[in-house]
N, C-alpha and C. Protein backbone atom coordinates (compact mmCIF):
# COMPACT_ATOMS: atom_id res chain seq x y z
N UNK A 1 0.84 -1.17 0.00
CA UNK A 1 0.00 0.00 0.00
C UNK A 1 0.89 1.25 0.00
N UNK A 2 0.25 2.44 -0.50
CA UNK A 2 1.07 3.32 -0.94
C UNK A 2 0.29 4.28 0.43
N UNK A 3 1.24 5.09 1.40
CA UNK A 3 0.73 6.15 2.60
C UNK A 3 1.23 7.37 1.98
N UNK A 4 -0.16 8.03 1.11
CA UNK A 4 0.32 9.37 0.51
C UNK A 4 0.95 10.63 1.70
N UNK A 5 -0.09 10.22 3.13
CA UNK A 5 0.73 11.45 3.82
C UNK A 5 1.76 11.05 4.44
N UNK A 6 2.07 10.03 4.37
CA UNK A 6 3.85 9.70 4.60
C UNK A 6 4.81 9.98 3.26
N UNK A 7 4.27 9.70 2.64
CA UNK A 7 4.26 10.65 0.97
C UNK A 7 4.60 12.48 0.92
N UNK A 8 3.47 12.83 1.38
CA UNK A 8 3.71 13.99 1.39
C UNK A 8 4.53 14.61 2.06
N UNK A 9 4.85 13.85 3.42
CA UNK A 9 6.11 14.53 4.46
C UNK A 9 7.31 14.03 3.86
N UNK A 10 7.50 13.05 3.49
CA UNK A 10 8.80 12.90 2.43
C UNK A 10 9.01 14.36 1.05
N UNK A 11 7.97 14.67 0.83
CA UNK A 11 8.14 15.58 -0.72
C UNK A 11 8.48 17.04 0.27
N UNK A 12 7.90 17.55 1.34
CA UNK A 12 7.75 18.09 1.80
C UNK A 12 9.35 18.58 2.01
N UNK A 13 9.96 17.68 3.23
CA UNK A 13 11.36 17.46 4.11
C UNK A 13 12.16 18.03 2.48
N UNK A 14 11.79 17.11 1.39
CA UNK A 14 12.70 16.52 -0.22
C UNK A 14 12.99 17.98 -0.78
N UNK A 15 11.72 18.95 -0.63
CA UNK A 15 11.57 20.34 -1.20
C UNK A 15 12.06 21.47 -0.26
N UNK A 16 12.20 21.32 0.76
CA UNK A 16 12.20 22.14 1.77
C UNK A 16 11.50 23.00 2.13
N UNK A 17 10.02 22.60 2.22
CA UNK A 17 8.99 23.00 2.48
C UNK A 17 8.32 23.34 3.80
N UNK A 18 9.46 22.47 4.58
CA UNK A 18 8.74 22.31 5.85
C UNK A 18 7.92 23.97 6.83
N UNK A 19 9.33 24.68 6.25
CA UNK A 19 8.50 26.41 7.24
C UNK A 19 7.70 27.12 5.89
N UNK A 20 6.77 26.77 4.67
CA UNK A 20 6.36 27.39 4.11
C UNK A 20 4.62 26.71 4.23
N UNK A 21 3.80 27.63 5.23
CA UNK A 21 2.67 26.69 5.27
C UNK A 21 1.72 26.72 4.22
N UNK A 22 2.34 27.34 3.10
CA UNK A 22 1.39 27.28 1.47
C UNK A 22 1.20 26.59 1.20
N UNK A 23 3.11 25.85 1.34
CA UNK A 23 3.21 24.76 0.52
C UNK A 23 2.64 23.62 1.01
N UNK A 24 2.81 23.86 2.52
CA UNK A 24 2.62 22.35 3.41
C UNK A 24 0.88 21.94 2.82
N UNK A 25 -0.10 23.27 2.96
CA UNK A 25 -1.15 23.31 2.70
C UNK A 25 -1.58 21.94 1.43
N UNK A 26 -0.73 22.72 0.20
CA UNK A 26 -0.81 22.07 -0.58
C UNK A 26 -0.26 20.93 -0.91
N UNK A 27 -0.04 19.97 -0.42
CA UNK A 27 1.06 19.00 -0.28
C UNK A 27 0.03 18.13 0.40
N UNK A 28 -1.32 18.70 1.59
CA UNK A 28 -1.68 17.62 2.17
C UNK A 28 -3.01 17.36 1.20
N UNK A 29 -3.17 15.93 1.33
CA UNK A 29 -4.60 15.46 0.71
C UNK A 29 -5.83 16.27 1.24
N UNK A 30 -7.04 16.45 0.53
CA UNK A 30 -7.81 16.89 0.89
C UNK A 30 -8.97 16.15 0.94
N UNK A 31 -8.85 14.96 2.09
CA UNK A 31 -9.69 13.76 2.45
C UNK A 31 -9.19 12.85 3.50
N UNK A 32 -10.32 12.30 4.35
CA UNK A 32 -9.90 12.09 5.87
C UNK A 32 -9.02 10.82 5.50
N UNK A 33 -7.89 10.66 6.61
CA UNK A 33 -6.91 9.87 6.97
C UNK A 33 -7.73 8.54 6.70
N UNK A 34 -6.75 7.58 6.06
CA UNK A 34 -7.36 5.82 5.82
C UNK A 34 -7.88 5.94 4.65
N UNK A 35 -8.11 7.18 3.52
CA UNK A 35 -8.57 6.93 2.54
C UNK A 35 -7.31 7.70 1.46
N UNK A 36 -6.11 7.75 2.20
CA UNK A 36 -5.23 8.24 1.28
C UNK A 36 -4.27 6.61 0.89
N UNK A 37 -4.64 5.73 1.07
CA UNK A 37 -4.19 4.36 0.50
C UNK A 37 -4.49 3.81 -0.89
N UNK A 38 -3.68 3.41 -2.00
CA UNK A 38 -4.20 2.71 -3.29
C UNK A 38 -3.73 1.16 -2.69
N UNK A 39 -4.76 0.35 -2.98
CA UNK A 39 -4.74 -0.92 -2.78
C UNK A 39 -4.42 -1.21 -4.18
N UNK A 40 -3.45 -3.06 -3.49
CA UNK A 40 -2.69 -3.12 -5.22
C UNK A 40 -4.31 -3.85 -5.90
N UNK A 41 -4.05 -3.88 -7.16
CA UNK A 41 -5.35 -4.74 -8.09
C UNK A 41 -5.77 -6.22 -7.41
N UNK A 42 -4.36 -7.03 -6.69
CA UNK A 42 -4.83 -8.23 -6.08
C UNK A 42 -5.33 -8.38 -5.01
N UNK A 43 -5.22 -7.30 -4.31
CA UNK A 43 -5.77 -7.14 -2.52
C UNK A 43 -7.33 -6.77 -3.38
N UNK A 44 -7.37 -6.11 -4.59
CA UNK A 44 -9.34 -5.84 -4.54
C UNK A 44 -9.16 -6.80 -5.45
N UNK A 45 -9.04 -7.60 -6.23
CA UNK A 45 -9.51 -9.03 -6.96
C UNK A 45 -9.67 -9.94 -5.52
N UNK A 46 -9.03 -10.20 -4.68
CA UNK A 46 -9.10 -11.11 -2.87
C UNK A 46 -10.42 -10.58 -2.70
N UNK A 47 -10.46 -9.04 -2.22
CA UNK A 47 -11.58 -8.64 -1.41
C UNK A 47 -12.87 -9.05 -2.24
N UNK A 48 -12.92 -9.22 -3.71
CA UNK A 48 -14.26 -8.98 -4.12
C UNK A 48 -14.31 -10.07 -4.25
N UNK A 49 -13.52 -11.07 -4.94
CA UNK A 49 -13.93 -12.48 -4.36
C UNK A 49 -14.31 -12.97 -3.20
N UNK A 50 -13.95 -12.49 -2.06
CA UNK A 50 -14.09 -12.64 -0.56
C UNK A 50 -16.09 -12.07 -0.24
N UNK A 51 -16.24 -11.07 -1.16
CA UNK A 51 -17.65 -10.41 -1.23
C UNK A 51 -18.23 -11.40 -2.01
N UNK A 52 -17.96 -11.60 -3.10
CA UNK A 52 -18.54 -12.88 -4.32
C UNK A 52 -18.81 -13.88 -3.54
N UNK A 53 -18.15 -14.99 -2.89
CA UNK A 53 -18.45 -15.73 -1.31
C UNK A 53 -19.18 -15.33 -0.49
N UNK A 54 -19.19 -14.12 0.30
CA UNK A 54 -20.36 -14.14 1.44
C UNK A 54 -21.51 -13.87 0.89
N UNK A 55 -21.60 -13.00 -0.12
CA UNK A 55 -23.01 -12.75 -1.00
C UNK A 55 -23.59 -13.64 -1.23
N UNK A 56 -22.89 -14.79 -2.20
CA UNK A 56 -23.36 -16.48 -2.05
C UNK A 56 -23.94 -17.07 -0.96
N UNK A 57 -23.26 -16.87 -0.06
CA UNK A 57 -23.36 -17.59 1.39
C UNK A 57 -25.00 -17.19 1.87
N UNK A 58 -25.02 -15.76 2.13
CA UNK A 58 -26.37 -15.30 2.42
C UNK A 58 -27.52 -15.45 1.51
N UNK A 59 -27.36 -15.25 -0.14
CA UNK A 59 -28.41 -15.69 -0.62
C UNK A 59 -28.52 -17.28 -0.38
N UNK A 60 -27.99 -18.20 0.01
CA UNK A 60 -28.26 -19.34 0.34
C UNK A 60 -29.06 -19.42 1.44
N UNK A 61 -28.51 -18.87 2.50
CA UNK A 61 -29.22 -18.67 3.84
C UNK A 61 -30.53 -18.08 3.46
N UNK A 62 -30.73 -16.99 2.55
CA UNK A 62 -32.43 -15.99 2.05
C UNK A 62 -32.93 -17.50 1.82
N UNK A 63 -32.49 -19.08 0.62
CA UNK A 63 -33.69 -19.38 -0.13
C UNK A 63 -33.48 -20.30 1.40
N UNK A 64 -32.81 -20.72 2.09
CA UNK A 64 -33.04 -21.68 3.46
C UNK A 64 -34.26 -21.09 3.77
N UNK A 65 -33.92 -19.69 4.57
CA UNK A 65 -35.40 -19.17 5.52
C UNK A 65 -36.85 -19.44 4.43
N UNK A 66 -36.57 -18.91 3.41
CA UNK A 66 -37.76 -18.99 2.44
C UNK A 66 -38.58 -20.56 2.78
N UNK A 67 -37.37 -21.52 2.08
CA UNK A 67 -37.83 -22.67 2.43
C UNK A 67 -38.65 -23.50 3.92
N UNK A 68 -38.10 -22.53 4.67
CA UNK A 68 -38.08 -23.35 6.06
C UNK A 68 -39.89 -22.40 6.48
N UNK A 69 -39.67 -20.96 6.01
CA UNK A 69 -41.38 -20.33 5.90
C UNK A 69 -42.05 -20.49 6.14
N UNK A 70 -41.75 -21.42 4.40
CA UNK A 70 -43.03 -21.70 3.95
C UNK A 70 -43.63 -23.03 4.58
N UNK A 71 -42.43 -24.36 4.85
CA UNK A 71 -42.54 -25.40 5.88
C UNK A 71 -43.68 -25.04 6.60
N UNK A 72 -43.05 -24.00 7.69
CA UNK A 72 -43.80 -23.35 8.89
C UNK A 72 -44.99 -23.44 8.75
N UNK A 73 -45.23 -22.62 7.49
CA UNK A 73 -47.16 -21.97 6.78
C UNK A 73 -47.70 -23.62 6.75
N UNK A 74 -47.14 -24.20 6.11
CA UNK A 74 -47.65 -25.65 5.89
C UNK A 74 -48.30 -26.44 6.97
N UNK A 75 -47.50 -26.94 7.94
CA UNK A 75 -47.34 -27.09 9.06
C UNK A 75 -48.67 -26.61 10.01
N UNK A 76 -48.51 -25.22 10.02
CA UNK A 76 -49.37 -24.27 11.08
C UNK A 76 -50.91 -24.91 9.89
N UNK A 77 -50.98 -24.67 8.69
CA UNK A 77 -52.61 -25.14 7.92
C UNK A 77 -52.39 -26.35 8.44
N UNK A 78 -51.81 -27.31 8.31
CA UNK A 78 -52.26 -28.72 8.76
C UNK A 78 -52.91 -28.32 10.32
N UNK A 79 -52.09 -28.07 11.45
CA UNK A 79 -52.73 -27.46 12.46
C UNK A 79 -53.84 -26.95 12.64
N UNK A 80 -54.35 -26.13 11.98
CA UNK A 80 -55.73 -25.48 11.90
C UNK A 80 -56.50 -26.29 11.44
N UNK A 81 -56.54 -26.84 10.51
CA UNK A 81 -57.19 -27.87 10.01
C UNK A 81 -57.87 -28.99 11.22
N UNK A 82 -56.69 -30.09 11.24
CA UNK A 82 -57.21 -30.33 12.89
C UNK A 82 -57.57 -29.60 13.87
N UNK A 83 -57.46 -28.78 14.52
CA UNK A 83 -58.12 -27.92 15.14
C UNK A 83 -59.51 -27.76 14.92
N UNK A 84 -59.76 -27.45 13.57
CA UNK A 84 -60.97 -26.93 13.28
C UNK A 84 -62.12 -28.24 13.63
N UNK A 85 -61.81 -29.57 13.36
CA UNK A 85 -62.12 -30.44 12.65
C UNK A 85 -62.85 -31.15 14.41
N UNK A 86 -61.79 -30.62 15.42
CA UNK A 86 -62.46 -31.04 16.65
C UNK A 86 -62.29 -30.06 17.67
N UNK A 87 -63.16 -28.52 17.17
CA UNK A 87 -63.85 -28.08 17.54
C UNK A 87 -62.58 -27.19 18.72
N UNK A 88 -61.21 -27.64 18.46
CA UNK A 88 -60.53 -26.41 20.01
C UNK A 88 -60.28 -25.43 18.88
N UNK A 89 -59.81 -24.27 20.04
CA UNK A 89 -59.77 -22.96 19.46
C UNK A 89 -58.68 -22.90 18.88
N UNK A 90 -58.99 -22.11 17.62
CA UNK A 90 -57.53 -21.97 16.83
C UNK A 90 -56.25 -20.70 17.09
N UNK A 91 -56.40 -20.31 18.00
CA UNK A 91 -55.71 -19.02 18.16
C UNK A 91 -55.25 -19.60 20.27
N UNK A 92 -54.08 -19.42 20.05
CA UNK A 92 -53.59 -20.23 21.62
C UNK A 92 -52.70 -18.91 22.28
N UNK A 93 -53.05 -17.71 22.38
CA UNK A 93 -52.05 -17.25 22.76
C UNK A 93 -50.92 -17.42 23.67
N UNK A 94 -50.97 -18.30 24.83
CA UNK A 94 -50.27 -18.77 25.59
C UNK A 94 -49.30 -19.71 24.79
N UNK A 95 -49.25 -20.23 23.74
CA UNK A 95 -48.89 -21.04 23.41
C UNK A 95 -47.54 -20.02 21.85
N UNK A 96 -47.97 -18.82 21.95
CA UNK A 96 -47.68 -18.24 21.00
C UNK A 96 -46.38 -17.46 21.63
N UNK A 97 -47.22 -17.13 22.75
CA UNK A 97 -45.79 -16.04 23.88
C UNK A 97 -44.87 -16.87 24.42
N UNK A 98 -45.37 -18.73 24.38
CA UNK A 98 -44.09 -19.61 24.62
C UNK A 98 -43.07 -19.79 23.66
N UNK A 99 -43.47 -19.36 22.05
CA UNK A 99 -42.60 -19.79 21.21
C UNK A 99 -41.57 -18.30 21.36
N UNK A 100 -42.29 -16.65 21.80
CA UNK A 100 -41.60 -15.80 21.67
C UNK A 100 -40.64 -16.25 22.85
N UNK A 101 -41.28 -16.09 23.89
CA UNK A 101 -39.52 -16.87 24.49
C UNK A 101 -39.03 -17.50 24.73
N UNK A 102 -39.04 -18.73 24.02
CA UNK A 102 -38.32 -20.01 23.27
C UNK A 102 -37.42 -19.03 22.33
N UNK A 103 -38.11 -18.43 21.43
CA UNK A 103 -36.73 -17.98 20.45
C UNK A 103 -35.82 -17.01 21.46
N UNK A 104 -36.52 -16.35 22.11
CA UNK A 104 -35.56 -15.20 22.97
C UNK A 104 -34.20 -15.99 23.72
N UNK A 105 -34.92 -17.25 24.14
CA UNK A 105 -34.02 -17.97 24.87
C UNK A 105 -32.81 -18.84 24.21
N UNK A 106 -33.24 -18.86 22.82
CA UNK A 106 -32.12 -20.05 21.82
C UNK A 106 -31.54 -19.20 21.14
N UNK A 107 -31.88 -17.70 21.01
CA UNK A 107 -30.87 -17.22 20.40
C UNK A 107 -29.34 -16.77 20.51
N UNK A 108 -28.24 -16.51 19.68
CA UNK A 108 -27.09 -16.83 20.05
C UNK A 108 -26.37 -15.51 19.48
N UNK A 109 -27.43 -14.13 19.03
CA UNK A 109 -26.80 -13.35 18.68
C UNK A 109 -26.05 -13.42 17.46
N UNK A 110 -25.96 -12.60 16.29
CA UNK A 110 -25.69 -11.26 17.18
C UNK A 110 -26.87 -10.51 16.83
N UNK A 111 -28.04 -11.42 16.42
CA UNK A 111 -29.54 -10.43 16.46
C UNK A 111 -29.60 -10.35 18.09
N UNK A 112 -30.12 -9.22 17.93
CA UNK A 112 -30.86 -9.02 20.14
C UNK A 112 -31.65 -9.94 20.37
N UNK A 113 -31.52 -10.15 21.53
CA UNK A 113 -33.38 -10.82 21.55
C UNK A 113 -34.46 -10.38 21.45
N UNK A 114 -34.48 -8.94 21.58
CA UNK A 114 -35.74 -8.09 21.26
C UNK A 114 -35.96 -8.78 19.98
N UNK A 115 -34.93 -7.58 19.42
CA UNK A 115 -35.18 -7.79 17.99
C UNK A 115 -35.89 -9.00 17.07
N UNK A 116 -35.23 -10.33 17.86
CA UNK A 116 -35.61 -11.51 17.30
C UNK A 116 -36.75 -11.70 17.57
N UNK A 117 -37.39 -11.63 18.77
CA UNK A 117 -38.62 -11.48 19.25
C UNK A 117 -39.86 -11.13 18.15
N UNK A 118 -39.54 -9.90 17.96
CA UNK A 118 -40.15 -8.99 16.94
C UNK A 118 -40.16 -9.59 15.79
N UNK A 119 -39.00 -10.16 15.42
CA UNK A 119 -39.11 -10.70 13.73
C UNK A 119 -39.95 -11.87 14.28
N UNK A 120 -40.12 -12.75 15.03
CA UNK A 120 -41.05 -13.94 15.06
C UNK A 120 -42.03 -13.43 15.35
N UNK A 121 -42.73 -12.42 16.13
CA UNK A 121 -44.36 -11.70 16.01
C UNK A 121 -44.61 -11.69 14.69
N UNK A 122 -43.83 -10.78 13.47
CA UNK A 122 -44.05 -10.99 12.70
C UNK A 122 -44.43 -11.85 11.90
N UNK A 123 -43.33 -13.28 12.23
CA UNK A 123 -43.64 -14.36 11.42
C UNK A 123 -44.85 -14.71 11.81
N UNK A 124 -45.18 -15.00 13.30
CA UNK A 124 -46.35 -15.18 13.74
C UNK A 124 -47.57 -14.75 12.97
N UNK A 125 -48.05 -13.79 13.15
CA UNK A 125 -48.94 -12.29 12.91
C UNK A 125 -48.67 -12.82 10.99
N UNK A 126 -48.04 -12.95 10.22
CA UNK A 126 -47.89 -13.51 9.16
C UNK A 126 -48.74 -14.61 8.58
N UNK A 127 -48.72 -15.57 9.24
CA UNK A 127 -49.10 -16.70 9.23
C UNK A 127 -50.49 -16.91 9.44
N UNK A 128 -50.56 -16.03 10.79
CA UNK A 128 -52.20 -15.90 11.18
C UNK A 128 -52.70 -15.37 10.06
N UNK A 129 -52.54 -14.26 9.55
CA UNK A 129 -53.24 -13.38 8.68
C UNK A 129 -53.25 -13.99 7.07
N UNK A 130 -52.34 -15.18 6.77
CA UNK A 130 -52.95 -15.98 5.59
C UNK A 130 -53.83 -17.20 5.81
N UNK A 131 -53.91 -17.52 7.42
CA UNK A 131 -55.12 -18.60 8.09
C UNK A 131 -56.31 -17.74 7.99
N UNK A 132 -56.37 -16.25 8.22
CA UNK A 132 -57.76 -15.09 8.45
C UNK A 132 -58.26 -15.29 6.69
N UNK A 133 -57.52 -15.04 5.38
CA UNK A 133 -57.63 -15.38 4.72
C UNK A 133 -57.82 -16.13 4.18
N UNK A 134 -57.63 -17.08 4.92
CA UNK A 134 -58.61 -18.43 4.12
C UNK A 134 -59.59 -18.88 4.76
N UNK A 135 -60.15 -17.86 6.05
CA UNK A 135 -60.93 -18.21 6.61
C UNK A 135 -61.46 -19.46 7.92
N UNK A 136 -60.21 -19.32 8.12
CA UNK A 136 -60.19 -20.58 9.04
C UNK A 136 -59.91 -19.69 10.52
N UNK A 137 -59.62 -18.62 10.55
CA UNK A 137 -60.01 -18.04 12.16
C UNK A 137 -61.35 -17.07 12.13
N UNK A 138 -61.90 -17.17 11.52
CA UNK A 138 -63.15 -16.62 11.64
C UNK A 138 -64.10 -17.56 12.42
N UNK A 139 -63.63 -18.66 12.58
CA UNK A 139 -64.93 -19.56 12.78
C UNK A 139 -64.94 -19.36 14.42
């Protein structure tokens, strides 16, 4: 890596610039420290391959959750279904605030547990609202 303002105090000392603060002026970059570096072409061919990999990685993880969802949705209609079929109620809230802290409790970070919390209401609240749609918590 090339350190232009170690750069510049070399041209500086080289010119004898040091008591002329015009020059010094002009001599320094005009952009914050850590961005006066040129990386060689192979450190960014590494890094973007290194991005090309985790990008992969996570859209794998997106079609997992997708997959695992829609499982869920599946799953929860079979549920309702029975439910419906002998007459218990389809909506358990006690049974709903056990799964929120079940996840609160298995999680391992570095989502919060709030946070995680919240994304499973959602999933929750999700799920219900394509069972309301098909009409199976109305009854």
């Amino acid at each position: 890596m090339i350190d232009f303002n170690s750069l510049a105090l070399f041209v500086e000392a080289f010119n004898g610039v040091r008591g002329n603060p015009a020059a010094r002026t002009l001599s320094r970059l005009p952009y914050p420290s850590g961005m006066d570096t040129i990386r060689f072409p192979m450190e960014n061919a590494d890094t973007e391959a290194r991005i090309r990999k985790l990008r992969s990685r996570v859209d794998e993880v997106d079609r997992e959750l997708i997959r695992n969802l829609n499982e869920r949705a599946r799953i929860v209609q079979e549920l309702v279904t029975i439910k419906a079929e002998t007459g218990k109620p389809l909506f358990d809230p006690k049974r709903e605030e056990e799964i929120l802290r079940r996840v609160a409790e298995e999680n391992e970070g570095p989502i919060y547990d709030t946070s995680m919390r919240e994304i499973f209401e959602l999933i929750l609240h999700r799920i219900r609202d394509l069972e309301a749609q098909r009409g199976e918590f109305s009854r």
